[in-house]
Protein backbone atom coordinates (compact mmCIF):
# COMPACT_ATOMS: atom_id res chain seq x y z
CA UNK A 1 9.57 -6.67 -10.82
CA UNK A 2 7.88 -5.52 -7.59
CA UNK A 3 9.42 -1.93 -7.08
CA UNK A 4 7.56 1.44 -6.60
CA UNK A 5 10.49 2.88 -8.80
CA UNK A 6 12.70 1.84 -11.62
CA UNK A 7 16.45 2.28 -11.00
CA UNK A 8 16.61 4.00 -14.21
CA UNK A 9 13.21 6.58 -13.77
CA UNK A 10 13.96 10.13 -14.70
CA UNK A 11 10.81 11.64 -13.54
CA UNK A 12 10.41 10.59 -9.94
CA UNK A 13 12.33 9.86 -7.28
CA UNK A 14 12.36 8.70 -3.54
CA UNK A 15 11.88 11.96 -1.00
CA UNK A 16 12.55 9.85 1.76
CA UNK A 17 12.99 6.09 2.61
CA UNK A 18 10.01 3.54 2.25
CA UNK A 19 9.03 3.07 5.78
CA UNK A 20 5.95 0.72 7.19
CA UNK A 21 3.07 1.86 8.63
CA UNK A 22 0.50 0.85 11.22
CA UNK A 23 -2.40 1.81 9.37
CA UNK A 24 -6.63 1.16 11.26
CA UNK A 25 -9.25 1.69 8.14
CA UNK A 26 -12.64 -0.03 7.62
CA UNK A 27 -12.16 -1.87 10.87
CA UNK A 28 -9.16 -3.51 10.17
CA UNK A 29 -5.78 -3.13 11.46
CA UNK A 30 -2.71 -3.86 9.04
CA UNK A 31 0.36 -2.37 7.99
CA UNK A 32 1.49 -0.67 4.44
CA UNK A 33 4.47 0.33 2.83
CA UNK A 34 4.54 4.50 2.69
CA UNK A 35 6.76 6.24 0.50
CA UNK A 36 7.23 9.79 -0.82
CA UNK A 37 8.10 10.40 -4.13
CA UNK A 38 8.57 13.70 -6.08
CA UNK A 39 9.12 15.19 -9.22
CA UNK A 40 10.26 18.72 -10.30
CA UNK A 41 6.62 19.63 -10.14
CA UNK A 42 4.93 17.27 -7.21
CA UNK A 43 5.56 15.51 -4.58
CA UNK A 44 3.01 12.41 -3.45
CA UNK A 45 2.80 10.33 -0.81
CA UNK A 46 1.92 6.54 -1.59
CA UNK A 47 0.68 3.08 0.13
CA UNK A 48 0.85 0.21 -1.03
CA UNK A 49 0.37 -3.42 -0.02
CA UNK A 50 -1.34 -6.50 -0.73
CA UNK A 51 -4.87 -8.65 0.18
CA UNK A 52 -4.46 -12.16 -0.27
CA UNK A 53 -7.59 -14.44 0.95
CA UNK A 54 -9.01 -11.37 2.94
CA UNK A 55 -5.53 -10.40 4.61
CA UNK A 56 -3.93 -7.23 4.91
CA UNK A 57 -0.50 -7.47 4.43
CA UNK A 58 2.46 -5.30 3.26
CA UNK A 59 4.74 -8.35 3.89
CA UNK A 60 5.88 -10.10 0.35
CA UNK A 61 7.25 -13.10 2.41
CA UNK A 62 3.94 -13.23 4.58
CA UNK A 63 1.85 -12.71 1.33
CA UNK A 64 3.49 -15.95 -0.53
CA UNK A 65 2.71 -17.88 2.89
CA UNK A 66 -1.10 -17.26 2.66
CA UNK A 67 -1.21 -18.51 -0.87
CA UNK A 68 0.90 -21.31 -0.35
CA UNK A 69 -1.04 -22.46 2.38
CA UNK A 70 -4.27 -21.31 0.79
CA UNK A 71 -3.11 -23.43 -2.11
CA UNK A 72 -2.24 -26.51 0.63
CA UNK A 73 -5.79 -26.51 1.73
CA UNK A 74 -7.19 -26.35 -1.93
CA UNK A 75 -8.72 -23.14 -1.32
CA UNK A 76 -8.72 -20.76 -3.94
CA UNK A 77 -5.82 -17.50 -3.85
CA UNK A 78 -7.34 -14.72 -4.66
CA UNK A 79 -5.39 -11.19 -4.56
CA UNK A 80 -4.21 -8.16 -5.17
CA UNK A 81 -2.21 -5.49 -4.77
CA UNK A 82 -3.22 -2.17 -3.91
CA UNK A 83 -1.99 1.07 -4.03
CA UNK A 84 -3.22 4.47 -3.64
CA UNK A 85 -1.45 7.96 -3.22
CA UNK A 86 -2.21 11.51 -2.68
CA UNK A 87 -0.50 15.10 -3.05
CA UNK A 88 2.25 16.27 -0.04
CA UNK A 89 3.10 19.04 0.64
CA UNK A 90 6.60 18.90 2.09
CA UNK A 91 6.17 18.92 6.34
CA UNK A 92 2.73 17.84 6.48
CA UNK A 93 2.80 14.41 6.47
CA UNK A 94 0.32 13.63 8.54
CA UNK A 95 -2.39 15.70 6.59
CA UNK A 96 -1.78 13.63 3.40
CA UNK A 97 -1.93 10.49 5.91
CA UNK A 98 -5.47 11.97 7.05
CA UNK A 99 -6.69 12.02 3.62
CA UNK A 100 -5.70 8.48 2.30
CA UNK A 101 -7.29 7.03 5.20
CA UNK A 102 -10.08 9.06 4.92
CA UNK A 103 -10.76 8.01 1.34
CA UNK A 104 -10.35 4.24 2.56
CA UNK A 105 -12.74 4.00 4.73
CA UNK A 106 -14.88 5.05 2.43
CA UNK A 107 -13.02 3.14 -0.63
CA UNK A 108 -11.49 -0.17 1.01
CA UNK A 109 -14.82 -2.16 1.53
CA UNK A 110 -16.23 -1.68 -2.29
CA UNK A 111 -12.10 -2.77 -2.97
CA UNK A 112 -11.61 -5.89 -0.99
CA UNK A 113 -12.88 -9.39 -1.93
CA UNK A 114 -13.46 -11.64 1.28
């Protein structure tokens, strides 16, 4: 199951709807999935997507493509998915934004196989 969220999670749930995101970190451009969540205590905001072969992708359909036709080619298909989140503070978005990219560019090269 590929959710963020179970239907049936108490704790959590969505602040807003997942929405994609142009994201520029390390010197790569690629999009990611960005979705608040919150709790009675927090709230976070999250991205998430996948690196298949050295791509950046946040597309599941896309994502199947490279490893099918990595697997065509007789290449090896290495991935994974990624995720990382920080706090929010409701109605600055764009701070929390700040700081996950901040903490990739520093992160996202030691993460990432090529």
């Amino acid at each position: 199951q590929n959710t963020l969220l179970k239907s049936r999670e108490n704790t959590w749930r969505h602040a807003s709807p997942i929405t994609t995101l142009h994201v520029s970190i390390a010197g790569k451009r690629f999009m990611v999935e960005e979705a608040q969540i919150k709790s009675s205590r927090e709230r976070l905001l999250i991205w998430r997507w996948n690196q298949i072969n050295g791509v950046h992708t946040s597309n599941q359909y896309y994502g199947k493509a490279i490893e099918a036709w990595s697997q065509l080619l007789g290449e090896s298909r290495r991935g994974m998915g990624i995720v990382v989140y920080t706090s929010l503070e409701p109605g600055h978005a764009e701070v929390s934004r700040e700081r996950l990219s901040a903490f990739l560019e520093e992160a996202l090269p030691k993460l990432v196989f090529e």
